[in-house]
N, C-alpha and C. Protein backbone atom coordinates (compact mmCIF):
# COMPACT_ATOMS: atom_id res chain seq x y z
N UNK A 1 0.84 -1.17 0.00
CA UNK A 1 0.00 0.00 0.00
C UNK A 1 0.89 1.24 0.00
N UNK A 2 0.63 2.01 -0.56
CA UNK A 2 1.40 3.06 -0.77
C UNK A 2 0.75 4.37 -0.26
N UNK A 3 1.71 4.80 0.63
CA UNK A 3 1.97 5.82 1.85
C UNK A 3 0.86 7.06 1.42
N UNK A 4 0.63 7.58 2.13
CA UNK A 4 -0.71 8.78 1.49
C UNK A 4 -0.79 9.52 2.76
N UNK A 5 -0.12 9.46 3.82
CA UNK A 5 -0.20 10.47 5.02
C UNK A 5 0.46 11.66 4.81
N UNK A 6 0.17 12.68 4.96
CA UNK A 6 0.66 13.96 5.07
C UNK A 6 1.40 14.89 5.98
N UNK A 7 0.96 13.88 7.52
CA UNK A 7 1.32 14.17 8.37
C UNK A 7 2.35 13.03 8.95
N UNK A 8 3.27 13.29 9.60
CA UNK A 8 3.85 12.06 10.49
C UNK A 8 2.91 11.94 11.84
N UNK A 9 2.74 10.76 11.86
CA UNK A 9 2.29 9.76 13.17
C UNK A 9 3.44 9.93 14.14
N UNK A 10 2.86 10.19 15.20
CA UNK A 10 2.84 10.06 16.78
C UNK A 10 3.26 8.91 17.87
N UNK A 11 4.30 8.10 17.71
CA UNK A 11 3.59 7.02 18.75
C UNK A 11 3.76 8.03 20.07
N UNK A 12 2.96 6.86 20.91
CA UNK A 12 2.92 7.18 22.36
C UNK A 12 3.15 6.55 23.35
N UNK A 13 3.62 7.09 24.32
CA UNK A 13 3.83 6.59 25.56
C UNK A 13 3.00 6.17 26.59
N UNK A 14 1.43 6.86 26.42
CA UNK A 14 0.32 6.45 26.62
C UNK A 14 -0.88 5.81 25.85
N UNK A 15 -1.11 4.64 25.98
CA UNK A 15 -2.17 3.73 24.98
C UNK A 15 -3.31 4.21 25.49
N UNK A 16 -4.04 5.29 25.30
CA UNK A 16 -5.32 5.87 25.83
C UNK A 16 -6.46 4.50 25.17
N UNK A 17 -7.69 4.77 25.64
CA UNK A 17 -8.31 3.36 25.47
C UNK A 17 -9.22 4.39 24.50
N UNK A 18 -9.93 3.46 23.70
CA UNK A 18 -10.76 4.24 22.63
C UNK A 18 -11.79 3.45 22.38
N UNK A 19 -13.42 3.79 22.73
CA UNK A 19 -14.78 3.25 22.88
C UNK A 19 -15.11 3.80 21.63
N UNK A 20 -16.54 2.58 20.96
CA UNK A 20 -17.45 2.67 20.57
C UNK A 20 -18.97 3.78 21.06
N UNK A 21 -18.65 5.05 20.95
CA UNK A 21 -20.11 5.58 21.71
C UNK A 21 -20.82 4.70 21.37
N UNK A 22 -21.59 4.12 20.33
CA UNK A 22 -22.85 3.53 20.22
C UNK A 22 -22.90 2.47 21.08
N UNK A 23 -21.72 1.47 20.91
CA UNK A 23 -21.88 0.48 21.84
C UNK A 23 -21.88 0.66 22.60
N UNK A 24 -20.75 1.94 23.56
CA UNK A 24 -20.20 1.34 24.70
C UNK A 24 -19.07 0.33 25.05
N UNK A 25 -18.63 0.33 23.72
CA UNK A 25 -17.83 -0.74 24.37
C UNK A 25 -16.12 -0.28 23.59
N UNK A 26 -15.32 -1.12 24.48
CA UNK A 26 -13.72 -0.79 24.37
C UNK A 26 -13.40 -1.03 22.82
N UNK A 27 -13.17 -1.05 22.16
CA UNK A 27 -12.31 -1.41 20.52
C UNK A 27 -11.03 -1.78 20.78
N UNK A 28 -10.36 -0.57 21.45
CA UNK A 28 -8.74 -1.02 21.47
C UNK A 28 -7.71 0.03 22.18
N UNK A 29 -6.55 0.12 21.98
CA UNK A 29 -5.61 1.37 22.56
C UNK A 29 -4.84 2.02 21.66
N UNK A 30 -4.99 3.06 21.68
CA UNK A 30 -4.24 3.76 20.58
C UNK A 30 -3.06 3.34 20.88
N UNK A 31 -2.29 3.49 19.49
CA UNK A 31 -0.74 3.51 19.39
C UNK A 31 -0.20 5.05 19.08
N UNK A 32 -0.43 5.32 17.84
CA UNK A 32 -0.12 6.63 17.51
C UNK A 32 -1.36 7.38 16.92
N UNK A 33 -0.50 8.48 16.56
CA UNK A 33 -1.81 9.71 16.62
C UNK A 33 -1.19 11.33 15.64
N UNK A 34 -2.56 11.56 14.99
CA UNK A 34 -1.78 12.72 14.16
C UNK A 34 -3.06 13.44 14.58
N UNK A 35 -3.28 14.69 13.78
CA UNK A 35 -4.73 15.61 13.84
C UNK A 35 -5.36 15.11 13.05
N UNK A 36 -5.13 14.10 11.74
CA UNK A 36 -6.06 13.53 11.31
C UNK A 36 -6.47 12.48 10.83
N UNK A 37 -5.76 11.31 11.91
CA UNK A 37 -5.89 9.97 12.11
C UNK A 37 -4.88 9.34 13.42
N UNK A 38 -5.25 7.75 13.05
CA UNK A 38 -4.51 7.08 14.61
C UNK A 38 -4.64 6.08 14.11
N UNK A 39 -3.85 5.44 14.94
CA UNK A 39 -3.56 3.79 14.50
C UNK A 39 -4.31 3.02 16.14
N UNK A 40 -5.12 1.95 16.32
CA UNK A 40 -5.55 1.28 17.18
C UNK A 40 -5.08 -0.19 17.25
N UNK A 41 -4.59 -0.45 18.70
CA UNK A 41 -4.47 -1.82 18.60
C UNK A 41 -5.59 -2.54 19.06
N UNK A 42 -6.49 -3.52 18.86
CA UNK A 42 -7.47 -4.40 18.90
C UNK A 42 -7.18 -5.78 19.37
N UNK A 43 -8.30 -5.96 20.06
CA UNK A 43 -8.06 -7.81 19.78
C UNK A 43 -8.92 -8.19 18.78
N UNK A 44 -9.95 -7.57 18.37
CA UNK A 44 -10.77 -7.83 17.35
C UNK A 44 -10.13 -7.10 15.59
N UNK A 45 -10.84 -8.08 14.75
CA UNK A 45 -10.74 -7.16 13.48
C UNK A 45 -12.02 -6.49 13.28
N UNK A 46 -11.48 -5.09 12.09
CA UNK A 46 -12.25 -4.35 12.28
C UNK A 46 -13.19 -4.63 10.44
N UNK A 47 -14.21 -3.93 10.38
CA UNK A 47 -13.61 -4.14 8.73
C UNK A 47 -13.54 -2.38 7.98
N UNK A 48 -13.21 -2.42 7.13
CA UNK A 48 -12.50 -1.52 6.45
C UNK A 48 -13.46 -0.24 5.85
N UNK A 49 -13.32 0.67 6.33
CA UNK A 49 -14.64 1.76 5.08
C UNK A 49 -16.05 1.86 6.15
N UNK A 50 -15.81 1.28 7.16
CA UNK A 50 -17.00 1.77 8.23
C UNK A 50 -16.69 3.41 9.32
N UNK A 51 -17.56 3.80 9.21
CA UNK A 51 -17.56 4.83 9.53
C UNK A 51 -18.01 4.98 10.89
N UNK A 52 -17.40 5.27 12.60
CA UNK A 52 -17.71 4.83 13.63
C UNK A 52 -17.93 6.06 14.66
N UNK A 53 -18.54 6.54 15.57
CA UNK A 53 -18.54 7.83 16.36
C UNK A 53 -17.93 7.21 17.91
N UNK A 54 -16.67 7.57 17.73
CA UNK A 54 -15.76 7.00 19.16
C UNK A 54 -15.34 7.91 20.12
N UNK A 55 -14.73 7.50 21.28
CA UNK A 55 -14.47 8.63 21.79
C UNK A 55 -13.08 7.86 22.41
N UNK A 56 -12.08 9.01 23.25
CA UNK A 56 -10.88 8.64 23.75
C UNK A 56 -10.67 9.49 25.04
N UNK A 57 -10.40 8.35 25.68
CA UNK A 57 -9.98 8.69 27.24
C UNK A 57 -9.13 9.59 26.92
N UNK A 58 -8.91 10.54 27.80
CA UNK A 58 -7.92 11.39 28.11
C UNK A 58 -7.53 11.60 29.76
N UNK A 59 -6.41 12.35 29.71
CA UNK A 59 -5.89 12.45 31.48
C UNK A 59 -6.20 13.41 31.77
N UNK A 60 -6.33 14.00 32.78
CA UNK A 60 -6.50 15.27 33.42
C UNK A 60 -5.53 15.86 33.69
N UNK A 61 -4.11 15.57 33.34
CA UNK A 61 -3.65 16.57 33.07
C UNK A 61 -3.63 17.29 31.48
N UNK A 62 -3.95 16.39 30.58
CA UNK A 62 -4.13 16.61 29.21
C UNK A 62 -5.57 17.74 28.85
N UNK A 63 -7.09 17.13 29.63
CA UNK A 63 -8.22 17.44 29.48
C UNK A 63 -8.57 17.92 31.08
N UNK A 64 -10.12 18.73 30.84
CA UNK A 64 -10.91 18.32 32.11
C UNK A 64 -11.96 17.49 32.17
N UNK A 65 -12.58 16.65 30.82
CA UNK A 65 -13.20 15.82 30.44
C UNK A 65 -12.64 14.77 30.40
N UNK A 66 -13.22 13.67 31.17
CA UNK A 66 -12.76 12.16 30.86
C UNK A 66 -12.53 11.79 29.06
N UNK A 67 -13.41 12.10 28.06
CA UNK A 67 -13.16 11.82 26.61
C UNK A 67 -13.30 12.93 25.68
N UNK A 68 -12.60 12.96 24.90
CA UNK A 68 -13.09 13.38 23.52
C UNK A 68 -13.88 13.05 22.64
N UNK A 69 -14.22 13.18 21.96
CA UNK A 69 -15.76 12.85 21.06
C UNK A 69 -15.05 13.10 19.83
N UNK A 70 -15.24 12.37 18.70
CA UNK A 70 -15.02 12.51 16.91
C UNK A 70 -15.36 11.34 16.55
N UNK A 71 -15.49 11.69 14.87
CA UNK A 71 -16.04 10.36 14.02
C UNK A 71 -14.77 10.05 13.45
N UNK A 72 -15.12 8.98 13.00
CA UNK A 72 -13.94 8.39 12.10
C UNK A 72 -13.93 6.57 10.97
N UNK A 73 -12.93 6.72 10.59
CA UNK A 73 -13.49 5.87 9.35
C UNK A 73 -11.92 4.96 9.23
N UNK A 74 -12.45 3.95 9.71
CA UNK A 74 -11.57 2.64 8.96
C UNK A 74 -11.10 2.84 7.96
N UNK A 75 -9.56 2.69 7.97
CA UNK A 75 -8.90 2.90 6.48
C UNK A 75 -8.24 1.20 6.17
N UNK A 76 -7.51 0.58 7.24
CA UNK A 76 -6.92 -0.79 7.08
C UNK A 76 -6.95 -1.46 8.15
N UNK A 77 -7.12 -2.63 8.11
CA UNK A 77 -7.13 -3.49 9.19
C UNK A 77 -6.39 -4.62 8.98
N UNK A 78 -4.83 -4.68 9.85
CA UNK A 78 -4.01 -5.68 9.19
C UNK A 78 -3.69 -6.53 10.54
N UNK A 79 -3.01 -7.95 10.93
CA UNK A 79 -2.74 -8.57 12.40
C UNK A 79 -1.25 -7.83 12.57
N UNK A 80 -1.51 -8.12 13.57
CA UNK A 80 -0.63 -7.25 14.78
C UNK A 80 0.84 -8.48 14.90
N UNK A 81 2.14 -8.14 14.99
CA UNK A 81 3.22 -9.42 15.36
C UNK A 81 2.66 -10.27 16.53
N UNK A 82 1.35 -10.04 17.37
CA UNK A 82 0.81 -10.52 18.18
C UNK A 82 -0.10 -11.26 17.76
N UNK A 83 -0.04 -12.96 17.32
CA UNK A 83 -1.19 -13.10 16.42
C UNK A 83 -3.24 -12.34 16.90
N UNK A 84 -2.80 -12.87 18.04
CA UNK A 84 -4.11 -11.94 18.61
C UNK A 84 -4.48 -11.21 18.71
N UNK A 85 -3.82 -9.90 17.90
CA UNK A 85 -4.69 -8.67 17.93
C UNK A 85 -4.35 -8.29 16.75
N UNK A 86 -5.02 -7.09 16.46
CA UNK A 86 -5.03 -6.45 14.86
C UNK A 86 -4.76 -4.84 15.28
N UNK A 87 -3.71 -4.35 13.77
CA UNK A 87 -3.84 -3.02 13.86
C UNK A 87 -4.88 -2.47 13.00
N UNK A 88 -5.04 -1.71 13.53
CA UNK A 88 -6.51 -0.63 12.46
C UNK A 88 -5.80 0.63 12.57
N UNK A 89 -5.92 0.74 11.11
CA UNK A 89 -6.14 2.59 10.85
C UNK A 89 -6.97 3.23 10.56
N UNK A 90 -7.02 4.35 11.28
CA UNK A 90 -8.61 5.15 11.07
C UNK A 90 -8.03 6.57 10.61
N UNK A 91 -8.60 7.48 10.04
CA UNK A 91 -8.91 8.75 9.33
C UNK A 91 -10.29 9.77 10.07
N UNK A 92 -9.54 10.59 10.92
CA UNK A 92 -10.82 11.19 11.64
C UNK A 92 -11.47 12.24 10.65
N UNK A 93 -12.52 12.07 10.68
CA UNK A 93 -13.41 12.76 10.16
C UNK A 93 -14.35 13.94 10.31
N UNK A 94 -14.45 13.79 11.68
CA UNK A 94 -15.33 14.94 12.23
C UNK A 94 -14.58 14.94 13.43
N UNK A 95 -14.48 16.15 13.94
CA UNK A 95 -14.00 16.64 15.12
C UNK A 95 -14.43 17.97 15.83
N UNK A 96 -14.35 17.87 16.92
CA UNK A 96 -14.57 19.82 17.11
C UNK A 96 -13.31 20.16 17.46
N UNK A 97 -13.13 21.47 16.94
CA UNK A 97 -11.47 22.09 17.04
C UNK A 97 -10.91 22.10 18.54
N UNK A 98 -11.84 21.96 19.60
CA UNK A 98 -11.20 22.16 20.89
C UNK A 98 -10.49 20.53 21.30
N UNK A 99 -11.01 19.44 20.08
CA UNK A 99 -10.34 18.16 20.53
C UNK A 99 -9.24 18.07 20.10
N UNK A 100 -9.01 18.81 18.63
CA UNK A 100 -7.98 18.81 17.95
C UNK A 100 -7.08 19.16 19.14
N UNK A 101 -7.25 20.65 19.58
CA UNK A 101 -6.12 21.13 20.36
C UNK A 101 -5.76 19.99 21.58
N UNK A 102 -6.91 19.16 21.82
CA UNK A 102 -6.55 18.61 22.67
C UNK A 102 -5.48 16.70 22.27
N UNK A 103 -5.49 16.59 21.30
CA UNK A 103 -4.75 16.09 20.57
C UNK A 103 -3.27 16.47 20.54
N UNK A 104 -3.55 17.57 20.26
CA UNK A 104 -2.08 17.96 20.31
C UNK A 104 -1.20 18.18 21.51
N UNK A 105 -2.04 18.37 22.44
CA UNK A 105 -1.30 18.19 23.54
C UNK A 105 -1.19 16.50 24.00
N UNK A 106 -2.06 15.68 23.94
CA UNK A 106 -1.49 14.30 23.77
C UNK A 106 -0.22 14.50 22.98
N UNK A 107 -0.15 14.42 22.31
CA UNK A 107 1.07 14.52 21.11
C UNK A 107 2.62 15.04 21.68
N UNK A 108 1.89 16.44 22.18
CA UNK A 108 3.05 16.69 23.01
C UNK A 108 3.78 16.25 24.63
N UNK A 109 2.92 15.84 24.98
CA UNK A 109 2.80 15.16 26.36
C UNK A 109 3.50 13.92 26.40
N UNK A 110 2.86 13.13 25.61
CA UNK A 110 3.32 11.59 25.34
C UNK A 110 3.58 10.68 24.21
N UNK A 111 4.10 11.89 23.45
CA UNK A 111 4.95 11.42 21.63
C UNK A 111 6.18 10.99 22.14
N UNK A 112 6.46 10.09 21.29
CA UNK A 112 8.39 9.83 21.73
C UNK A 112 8.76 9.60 20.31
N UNK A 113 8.28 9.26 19.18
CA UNK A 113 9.03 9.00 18.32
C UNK A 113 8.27 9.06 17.66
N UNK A 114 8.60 10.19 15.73
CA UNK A 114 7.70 10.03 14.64
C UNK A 114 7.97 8.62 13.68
N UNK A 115 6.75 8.54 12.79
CA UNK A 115 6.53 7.25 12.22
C UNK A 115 6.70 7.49 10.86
């Protein structure tokens, strides 16, 4: 697959956990992170081109809200060197600008190395 990011990825030092609003339920932990996508690690696969409204823990020293809120959209879903889990990439889609900023301070907080 050939590269199409614009931005460099983020990893992190913190695997913030990242829910399904609709469900309720966990998906996976982020790995890395840009303003306009992230990579998730899973134990589940995801499938590809679904479009999902999630949200992501954050810390209090990062936020004063336990999560952020944005949509986002499955781009690949490949297994992880762990046969049991899968990476997913997602492409955020909707956001409100005060998460962005708050992104970026993830980023700055707990980036250690670009991708």
């Amino acid at each position: 697959m050939a590269e199409r990011r614009k931005t460099k990825r983020r990893y992190l030092l913190y695997y913030g956990r990242v829910y399904d609003q609709t469900a309720q339920k966990l998906l996976g932990y982020l790995v890395d992170i840009t303003e306009r996508g992230f990579m998730l690690l899973s134990e589940e696969p995801m499938p590809v081109g679904r479009i999902r409204e999630l949200k992501l823990e954050v810390t209090t020293d990062i936020a004063k809200g336990p999560y952020i809120n944005f949509t986002a959209k499955s781009l690949w879903c490949e297994p992880d060197l762990d046969p049991s889990r899968y990476n997913i990439g997602f492409e955020i889609v909707k956001i409100e600008q005060e998460d962005i900023q708050i992104i970026r301070e993830i980023i700055a907080a707990y980036g250690f190395r670009d991708n």
